[in-house]
N, C-alpha and C. Protein backbone atom coordinates (compact mmCIF):
# COMPACT_ATOMS: atom_id res chain seq x y z
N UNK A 1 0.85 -1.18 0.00
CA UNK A 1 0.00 0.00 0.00
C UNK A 1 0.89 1.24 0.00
N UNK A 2 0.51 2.54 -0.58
CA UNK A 2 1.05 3.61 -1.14
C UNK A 2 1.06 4.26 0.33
N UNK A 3 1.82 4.89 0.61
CA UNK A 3 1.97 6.04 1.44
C UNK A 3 2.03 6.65 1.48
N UNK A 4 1.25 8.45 1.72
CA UNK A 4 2.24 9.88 1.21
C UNK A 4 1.77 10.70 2.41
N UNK A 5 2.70 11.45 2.36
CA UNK A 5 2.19 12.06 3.15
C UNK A 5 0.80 13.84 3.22
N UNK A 6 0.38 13.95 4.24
CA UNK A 6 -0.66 14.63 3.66
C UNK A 6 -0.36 16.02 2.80
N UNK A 7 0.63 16.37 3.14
CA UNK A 7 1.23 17.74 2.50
C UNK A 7 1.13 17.14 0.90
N UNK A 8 1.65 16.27 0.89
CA UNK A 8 2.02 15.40 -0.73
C UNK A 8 0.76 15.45 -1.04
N UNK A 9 -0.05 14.39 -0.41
CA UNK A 9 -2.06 14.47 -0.98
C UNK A 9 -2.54 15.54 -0.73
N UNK A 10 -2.16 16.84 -0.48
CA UNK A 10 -2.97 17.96 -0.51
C UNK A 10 -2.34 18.49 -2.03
N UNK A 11 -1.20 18.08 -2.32
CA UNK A 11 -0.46 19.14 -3.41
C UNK A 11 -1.40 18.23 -4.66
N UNK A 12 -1.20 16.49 -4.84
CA UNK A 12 -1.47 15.85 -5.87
C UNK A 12 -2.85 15.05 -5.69
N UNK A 13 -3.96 15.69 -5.29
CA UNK A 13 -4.90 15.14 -4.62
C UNK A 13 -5.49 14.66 -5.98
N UNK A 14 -5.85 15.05 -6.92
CA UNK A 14 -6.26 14.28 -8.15
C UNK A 14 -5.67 13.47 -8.54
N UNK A 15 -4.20 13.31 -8.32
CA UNK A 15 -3.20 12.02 -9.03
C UNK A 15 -3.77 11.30 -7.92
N UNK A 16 -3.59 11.67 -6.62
CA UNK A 16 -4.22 10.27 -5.79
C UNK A 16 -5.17 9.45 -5.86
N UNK A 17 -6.74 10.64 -5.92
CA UNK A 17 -7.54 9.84 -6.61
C UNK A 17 -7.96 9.16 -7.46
N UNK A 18 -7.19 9.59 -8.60
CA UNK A 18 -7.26 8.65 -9.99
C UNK A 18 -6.24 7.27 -9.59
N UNK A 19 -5.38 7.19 -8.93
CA UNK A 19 -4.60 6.26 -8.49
C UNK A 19 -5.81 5.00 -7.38
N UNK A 20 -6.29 5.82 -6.64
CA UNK A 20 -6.93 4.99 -5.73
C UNK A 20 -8.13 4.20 -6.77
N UNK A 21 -8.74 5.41 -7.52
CA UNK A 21 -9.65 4.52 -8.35
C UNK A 21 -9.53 3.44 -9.85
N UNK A 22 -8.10 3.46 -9.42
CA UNK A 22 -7.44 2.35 -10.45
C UNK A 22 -6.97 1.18 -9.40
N UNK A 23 -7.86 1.62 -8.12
CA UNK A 23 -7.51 0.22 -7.27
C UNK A 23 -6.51 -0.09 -6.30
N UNK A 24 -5.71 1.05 -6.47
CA UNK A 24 -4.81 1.39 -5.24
C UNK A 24 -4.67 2.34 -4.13
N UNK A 25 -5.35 1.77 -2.81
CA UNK A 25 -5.00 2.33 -1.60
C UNK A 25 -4.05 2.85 -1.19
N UNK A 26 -4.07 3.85 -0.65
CA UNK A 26 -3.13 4.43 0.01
C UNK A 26 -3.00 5.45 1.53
N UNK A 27 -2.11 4.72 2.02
CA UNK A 27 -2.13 5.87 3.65
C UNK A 27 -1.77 6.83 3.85
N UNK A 28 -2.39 7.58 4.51
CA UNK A 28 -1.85 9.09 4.19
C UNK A 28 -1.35 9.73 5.63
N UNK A 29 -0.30 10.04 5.86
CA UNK A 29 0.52 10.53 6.70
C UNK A 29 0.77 11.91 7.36
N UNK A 30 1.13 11.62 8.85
CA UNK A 30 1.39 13.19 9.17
C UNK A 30 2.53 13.12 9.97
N UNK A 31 3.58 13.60 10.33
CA UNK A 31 5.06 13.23 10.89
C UNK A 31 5.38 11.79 10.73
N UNK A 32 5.31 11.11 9.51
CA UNK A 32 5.10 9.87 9.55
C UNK A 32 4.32 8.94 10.11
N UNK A 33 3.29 9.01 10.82
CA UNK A 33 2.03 8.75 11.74
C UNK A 33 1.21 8.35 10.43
N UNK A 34 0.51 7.13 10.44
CA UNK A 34 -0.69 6.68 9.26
C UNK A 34 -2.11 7.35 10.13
N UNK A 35 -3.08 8.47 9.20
CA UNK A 35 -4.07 9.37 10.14
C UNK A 35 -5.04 9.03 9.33
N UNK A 36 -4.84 8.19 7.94
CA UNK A 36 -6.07 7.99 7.11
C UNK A 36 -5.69 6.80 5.85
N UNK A 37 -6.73 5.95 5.68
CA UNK A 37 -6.46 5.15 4.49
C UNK A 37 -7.72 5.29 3.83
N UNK A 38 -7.17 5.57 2.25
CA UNK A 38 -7.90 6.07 0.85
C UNK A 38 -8.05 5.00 0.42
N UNK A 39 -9.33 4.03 0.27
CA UNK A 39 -9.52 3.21 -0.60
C UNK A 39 -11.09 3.49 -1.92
N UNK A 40 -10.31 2.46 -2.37
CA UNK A 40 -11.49 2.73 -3.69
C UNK A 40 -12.84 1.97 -3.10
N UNK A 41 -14.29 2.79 -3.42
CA UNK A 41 -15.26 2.18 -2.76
C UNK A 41 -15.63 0.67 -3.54
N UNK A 42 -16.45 -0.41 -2.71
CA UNK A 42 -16.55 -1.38 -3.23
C UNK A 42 -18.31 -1.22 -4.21
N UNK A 43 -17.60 -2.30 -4.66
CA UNK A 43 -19.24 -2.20 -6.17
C UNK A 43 -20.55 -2.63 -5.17
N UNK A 44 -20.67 -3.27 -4.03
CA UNK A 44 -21.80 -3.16 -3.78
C UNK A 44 -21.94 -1.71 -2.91
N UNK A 45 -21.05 -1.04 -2.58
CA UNK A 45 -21.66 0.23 -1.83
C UNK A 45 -22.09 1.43 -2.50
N UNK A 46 -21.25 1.05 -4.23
CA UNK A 46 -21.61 1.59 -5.24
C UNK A 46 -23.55 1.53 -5.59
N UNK A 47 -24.00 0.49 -5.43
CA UNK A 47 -24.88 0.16 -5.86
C UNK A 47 -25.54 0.69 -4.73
N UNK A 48 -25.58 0.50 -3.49
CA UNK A 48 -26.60 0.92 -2.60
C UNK A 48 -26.14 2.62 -2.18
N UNK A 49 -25.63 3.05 -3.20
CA UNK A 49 -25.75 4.90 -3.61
C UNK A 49 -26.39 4.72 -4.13
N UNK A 50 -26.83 4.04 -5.52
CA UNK A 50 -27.26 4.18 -6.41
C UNK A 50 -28.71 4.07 -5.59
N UNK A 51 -29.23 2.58 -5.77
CA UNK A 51 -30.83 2.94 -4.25
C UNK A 51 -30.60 4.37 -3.55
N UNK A 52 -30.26 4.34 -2.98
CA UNK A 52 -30.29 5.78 -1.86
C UNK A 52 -31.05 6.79 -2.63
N UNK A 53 -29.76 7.35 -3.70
CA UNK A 53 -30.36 8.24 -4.82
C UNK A 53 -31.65 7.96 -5.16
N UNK A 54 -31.94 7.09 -5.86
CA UNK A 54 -33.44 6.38 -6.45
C UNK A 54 -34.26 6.66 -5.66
N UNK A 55 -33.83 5.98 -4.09
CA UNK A 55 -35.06 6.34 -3.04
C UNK A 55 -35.23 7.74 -2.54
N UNK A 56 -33.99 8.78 -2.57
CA UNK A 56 -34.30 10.73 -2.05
C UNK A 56 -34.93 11.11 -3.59
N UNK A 57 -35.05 10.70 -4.84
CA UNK A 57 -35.69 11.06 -5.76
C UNK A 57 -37.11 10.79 -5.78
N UNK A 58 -37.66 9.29 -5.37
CA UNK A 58 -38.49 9.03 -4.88
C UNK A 58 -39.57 9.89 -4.19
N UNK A 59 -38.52 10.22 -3.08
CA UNK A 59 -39.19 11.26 -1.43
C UNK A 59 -39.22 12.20 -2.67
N UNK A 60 -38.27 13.42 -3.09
CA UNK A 60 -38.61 14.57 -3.82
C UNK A 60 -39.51 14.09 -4.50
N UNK A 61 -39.96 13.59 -5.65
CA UNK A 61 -41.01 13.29 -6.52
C UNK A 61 -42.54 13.36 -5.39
N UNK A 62 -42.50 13.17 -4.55
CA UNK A 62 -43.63 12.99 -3.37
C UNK A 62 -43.55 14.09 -3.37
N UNK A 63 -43.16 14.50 -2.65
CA UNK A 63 -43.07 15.94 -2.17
C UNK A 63 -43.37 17.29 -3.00
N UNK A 64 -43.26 17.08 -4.11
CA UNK A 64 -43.47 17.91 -5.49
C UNK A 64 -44.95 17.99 -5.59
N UNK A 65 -45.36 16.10 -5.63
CA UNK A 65 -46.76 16.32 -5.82
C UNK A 65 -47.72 16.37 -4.98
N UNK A 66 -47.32 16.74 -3.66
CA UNK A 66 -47.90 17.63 -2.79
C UNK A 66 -48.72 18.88 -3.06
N UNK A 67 -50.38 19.48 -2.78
CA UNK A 67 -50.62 20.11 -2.47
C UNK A 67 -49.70 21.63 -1.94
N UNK A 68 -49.47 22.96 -2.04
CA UNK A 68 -49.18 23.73 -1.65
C UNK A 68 -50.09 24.35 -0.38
N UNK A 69 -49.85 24.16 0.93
CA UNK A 69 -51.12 24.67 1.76
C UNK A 69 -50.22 26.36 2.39
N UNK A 70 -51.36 27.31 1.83
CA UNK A 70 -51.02 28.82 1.93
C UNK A 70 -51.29 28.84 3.52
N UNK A 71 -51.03 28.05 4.57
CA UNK A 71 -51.34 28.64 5.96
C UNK A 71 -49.98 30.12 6.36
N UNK A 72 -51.20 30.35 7.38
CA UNK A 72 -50.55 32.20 7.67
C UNK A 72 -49.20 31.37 8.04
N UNK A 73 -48.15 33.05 7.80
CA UNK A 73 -47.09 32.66 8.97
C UNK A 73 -47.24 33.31 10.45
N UNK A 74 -46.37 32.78 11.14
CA UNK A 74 -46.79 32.82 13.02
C UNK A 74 -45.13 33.44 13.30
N UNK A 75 -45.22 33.87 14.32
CA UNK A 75 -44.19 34.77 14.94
C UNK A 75 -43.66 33.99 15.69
N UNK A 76 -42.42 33.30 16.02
CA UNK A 76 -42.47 32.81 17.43
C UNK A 76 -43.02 33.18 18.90
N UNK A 77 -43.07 34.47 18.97
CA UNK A 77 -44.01 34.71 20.42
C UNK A 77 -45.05 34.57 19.73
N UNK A 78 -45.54 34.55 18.75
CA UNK A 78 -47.26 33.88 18.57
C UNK A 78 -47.19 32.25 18.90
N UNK A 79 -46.46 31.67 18.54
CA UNK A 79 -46.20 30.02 18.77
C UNK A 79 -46.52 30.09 20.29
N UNK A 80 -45.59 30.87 21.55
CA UNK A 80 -45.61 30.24 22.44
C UNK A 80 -46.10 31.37 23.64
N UNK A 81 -47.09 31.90 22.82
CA UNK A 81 -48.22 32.90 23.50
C UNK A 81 -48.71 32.43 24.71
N UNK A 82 -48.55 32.33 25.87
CA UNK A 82 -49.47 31.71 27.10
C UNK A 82 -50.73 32.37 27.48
N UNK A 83 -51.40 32.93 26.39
CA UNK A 83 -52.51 33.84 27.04
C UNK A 83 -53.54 33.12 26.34
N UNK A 84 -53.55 32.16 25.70
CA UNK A 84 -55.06 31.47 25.29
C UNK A 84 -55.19 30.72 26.37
């Protein structure tokens, strides 16, 4: 596994990522200390983004075809008025 340190992955952060997503991990360093490992995501977590997405498009699509209800707006001291 690749090592750099973070100064290095802050300068070449796109070479890293194109590196990681060709399948190679790498740890990323701070006084020589390992503080993070970059791996490429796996194809099923790929796929259950993909659901996720499908399902918050889902919710929005609902939500769209919702009714618009014009109720007044309220003040917060109208919310928590103690005089009714």
């Amino acid at each position: 596994m690749k090592r750099i340190s973070a100064t290095e992955a802050n300068r070449s952060f796109s070479k890293l990522l194109a590196s990681v997503r060709k399948g190679k991990p790498a740890e990323i360093t701070v006084r020589g200390e390992v503080v993070a490992r970059l791996e490429p995501v796996s194809p099923q977590d790929r796929a259950s983004e993909k659901d996720r997405r499908k399902d918050w498009e889902k919710f929005m699509e609902h939500l769209r075809s919702q009714p618009v209800l014009n109720i007044p707006r309220g003040t917060r001291d109208e919310l928590y008025d103690d005089d009714k």
